[in-house]
N, C-alpha and C. Protein backbone atom coordinates (compact mmCIF):
# COMPACT_ATOMS: atom_id res chain seq x y z
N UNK A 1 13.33 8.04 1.79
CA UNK A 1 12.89 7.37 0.58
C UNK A 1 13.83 6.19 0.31
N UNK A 2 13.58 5.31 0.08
CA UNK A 2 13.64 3.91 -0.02
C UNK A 2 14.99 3.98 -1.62
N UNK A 3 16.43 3.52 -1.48
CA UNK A 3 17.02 3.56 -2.81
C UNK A 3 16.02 2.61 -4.04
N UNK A 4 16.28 3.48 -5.00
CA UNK A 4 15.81 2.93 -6.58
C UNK A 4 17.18 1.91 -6.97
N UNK A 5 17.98 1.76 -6.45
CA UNK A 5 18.60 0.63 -7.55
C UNK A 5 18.07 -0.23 -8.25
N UNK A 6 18.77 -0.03 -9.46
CA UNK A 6 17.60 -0.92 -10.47
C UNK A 6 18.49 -2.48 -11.25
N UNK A 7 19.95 -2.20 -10.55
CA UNK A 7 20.80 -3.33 -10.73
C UNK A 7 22.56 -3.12 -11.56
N UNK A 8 22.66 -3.62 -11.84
CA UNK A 8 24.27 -3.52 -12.85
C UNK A 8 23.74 -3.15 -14.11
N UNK A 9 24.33 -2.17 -14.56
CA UNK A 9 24.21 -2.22 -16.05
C UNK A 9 25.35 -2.34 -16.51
N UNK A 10 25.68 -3.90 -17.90
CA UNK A 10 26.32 -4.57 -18.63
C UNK A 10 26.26 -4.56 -19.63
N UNK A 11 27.04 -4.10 -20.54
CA UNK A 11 27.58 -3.79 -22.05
C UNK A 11 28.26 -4.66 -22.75
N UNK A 12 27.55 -5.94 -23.20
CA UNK A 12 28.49 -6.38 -24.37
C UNK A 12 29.12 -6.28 -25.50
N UNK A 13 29.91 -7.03 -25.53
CA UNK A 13 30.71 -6.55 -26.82
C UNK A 13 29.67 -6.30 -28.23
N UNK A 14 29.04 -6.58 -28.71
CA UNK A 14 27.80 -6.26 -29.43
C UNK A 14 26.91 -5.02 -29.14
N UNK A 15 27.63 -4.55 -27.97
CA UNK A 15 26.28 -2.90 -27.74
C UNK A 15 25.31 -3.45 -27.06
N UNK A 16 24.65 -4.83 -26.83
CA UNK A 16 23.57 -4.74 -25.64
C UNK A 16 23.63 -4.43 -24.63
N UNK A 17 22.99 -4.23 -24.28
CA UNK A 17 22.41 -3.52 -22.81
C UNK A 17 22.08 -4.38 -22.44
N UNK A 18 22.65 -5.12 -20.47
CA UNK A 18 21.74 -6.00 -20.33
C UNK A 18 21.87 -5.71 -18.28
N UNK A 19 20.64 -5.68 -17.65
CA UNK A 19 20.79 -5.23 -16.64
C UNK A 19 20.18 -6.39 -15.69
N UNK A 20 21.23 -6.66 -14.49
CA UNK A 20 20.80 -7.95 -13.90
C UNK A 20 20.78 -7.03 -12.12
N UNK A 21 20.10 -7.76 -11.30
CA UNK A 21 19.82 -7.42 -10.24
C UNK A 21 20.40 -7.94 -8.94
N UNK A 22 21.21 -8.98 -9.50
CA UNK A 22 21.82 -9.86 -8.04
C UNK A 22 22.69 -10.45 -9.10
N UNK A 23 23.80 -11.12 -8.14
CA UNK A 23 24.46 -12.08 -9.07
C UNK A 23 23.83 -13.44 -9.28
N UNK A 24 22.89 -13.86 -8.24
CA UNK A 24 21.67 -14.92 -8.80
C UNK A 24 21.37 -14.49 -10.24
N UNK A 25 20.76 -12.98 -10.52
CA UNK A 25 20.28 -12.78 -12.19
C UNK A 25 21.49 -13.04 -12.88
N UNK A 26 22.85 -12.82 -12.56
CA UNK A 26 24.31 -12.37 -13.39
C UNK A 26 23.92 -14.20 -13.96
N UNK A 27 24.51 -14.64 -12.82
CA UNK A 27 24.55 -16.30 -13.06
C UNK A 27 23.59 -16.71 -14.04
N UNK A 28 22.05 -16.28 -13.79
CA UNK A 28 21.14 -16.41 -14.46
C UNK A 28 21.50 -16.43 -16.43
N UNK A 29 22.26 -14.90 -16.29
CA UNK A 29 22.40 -14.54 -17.64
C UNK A 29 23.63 -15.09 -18.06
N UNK A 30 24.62 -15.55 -17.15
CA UNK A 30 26.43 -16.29 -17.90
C UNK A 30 25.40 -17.50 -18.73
N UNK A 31 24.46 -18.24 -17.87
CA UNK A 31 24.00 -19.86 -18.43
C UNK A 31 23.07 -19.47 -19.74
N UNK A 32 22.52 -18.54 -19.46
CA UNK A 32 21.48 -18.67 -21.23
C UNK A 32 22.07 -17.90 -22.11
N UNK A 33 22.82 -16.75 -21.94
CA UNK A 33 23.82 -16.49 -22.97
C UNK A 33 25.11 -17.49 -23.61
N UNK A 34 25.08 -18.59 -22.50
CA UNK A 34 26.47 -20.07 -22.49
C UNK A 34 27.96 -19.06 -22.62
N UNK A 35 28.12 -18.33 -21.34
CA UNK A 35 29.10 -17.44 -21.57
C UNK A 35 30.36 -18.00 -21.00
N UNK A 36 30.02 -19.49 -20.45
CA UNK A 36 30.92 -20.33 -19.22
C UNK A 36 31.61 -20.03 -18.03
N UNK A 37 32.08 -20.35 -16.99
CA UNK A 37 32.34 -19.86 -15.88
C UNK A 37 33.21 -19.15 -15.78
N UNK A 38 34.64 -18.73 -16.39
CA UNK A 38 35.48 -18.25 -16.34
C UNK A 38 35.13 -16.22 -16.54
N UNK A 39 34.22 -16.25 -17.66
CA UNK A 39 33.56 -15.23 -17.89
C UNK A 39 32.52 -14.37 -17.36
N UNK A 40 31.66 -15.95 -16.31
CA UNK A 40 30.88 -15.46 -15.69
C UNK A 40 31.50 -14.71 -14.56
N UNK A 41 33.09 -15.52 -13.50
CA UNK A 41 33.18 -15.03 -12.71
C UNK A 41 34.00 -14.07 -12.52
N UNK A 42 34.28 -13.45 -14.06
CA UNK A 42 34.94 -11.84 -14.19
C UNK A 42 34.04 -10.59 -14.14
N UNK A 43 32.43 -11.52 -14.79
CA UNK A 43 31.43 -10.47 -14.63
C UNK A 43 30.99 -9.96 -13.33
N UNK A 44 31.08 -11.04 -12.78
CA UNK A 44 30.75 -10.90 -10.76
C UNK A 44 31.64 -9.86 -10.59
N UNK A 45 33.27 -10.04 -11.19
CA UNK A 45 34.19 -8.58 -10.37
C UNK A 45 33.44 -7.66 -10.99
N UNK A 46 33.28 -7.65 -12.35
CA UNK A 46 33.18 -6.28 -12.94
C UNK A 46 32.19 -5.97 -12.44
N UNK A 47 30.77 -6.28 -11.94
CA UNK A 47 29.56 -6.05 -10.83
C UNK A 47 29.97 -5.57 -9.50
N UNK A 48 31.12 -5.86 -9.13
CA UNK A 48 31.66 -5.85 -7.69
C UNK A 48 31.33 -6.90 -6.80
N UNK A 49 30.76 -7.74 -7.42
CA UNK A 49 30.38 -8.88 -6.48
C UNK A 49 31.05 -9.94 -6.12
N UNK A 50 32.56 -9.48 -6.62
CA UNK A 50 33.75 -10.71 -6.59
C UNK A 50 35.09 -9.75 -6.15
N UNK A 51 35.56 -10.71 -5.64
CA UNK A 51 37.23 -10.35 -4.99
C UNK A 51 38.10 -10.43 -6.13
N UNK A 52 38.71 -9.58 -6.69
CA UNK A 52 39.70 -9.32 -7.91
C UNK A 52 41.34 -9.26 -7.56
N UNK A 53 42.05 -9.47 -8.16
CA UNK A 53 43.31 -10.15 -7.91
C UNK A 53 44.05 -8.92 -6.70
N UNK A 54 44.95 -9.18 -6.24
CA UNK A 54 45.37 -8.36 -5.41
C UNK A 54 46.14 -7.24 -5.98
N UNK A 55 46.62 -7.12 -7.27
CA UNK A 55 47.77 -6.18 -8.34
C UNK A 55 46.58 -4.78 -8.55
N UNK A 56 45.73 -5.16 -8.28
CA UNK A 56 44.32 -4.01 -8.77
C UNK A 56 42.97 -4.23 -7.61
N UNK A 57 42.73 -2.83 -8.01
CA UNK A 57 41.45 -2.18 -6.78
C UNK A 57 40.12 -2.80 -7.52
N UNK A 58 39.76 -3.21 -8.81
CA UNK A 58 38.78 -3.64 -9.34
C UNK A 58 38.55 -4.09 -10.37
N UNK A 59 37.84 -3.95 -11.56
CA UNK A 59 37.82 -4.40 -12.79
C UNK A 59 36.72 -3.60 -13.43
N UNK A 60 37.09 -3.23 -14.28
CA UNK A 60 36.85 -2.09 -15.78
C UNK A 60 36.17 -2.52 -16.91
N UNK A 61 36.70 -3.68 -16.87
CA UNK A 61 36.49 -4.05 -18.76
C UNK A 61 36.93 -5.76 -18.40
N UNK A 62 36.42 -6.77 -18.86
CA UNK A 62 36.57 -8.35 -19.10
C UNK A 62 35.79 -8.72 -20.62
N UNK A 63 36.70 -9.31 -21.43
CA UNK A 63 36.06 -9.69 -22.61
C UNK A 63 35.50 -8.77 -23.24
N UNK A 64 35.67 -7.82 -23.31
CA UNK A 64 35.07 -6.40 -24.49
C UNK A 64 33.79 -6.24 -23.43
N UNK A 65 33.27 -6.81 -22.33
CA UNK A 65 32.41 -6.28 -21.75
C UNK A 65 32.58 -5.24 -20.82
N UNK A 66 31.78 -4.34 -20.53
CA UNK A 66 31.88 -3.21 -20.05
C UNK A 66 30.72 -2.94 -19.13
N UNK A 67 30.52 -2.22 -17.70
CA UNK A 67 29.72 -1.17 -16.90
C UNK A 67 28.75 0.12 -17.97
N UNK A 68 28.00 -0.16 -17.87
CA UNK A 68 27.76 0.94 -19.13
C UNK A 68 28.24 2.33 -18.66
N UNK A 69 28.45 2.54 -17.35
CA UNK A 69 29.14 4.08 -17.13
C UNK A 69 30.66 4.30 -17.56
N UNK A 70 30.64 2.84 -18.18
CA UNK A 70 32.75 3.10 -18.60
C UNK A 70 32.58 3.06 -20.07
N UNK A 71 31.56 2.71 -20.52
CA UNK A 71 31.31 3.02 -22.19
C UNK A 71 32.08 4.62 -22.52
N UNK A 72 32.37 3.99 -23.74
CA UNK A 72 33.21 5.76 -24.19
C UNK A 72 32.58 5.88 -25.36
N UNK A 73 32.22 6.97 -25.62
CA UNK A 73 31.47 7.74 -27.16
C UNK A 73 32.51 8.62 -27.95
N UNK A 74 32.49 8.01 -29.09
CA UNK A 74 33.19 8.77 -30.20
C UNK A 74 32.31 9.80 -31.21
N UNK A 75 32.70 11.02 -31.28
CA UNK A 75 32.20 11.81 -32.20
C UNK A 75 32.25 11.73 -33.65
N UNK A 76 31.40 11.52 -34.25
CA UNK A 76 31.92 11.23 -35.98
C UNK A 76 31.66 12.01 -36.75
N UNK A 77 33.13 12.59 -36.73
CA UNK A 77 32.68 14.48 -37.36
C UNK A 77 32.10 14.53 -38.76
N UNK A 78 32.39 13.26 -39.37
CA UNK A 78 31.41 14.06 -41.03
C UNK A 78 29.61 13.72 -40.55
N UNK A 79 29.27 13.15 -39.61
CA UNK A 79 27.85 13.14 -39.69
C UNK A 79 26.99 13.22 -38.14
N UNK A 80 27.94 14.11 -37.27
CA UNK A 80 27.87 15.25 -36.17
C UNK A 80 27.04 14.20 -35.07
N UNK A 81 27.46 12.97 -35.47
CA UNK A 81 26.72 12.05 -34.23
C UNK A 81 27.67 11.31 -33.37
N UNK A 82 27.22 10.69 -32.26
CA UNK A 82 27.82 9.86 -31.21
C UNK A 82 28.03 8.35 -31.45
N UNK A 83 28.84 7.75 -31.38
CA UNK A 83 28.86 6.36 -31.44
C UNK A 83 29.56 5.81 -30.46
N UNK A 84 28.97 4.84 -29.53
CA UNK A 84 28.87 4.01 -28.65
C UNK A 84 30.17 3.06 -28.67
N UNK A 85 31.42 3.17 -28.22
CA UNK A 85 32.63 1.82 -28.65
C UNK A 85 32.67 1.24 -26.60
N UNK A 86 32.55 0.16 -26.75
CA UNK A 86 33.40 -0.58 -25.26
C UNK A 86 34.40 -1.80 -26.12
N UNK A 87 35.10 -2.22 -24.84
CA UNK A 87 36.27 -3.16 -24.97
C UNK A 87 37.36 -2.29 -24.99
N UNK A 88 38.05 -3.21 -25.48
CA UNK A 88 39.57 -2.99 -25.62
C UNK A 88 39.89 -2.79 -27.15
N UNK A 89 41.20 -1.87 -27.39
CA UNK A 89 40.91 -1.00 -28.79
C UNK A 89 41.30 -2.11 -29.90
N UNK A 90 41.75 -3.25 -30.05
CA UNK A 90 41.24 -4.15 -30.80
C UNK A 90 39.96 -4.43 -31.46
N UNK A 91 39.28 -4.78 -29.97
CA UNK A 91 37.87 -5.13 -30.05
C UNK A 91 37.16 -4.09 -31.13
N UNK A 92 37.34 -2.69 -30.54
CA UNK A 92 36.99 -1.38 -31.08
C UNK A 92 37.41 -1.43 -32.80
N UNK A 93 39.12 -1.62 -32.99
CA UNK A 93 39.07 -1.62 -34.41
C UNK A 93 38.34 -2.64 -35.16
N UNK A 94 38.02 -4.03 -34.67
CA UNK A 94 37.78 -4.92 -35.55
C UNK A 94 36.18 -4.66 -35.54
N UNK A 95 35.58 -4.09 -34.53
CA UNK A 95 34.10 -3.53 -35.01
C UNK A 95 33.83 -2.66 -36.49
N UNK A 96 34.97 -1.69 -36.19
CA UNK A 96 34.12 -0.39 -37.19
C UNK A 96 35.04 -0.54 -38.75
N UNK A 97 36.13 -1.68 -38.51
CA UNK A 97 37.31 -2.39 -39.81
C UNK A 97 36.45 -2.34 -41.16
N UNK A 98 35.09 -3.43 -40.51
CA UNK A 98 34.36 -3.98 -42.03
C UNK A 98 33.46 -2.49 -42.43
N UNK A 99 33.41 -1.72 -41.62
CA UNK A 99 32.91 -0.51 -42.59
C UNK A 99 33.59 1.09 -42.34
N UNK A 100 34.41 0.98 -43.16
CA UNK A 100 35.44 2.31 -43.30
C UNK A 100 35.05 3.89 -43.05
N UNK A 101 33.88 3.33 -44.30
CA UNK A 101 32.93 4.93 -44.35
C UNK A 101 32.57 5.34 -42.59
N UNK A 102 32.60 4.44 -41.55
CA UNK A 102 31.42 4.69 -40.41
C UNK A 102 32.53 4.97 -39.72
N UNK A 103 34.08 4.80 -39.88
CA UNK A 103 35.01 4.80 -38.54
C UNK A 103 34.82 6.58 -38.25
N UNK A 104 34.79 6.36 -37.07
CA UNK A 104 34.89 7.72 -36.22
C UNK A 104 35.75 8.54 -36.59
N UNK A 105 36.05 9.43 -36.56
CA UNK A 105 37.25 10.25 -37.13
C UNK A 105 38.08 10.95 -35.53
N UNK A 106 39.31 10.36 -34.95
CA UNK A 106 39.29 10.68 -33.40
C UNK A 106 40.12 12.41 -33.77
């Protein structure tokens, strides 16, 4: 049976979901999002489609963007649900800052 790959799945800092199929689509999506090249060609590592510095085996996280399999979920014990955080824990505090009531309880 023939693989289903269905492409990269990419997590911006905003929680979208956005799934590209080649780095032709990646490229596709750095130019209409205007994410500029520097960003685009961290997304290529974080895809694997780029050679990443020699100090490290790959790349994880660029710009609060994320692999959606490296997304981490926080439990928010007063209202027994999951919430979705990527980036870096900056990124993370200055999301959930402007509303107190919603921060996760770790």
């Amino acid at each position: 049976m023939p693989s289903m790959e269905v492409g990269k799945r990419l997590v911006s800092p905003d929680l979208r979901l956005y799934i590209v199929a080649d780095s032709a689509a990646l490229r596709d999506l750095v130019k209409a999002l205007e994410l500029g090249w520097f960003l685009g060609g961290n997304l290529q590592q974080l895809c694997g489609w780029g050679a990443v510095g020699l100090d490290r085996d790959g790349r994880d996280e660029t710009c609060n963007w994320q692999r959606l399999d490296g997304v981490r979920w926080l439990k928010h014990d007063k209202l027994n649900e999951l919430v979705p955080v990527v980036g870096k824990l900056g990124h993370i505090f200055d999301s959930w800052a402007p509303h107190p009531e919603q921060v996760p309880l770790f």
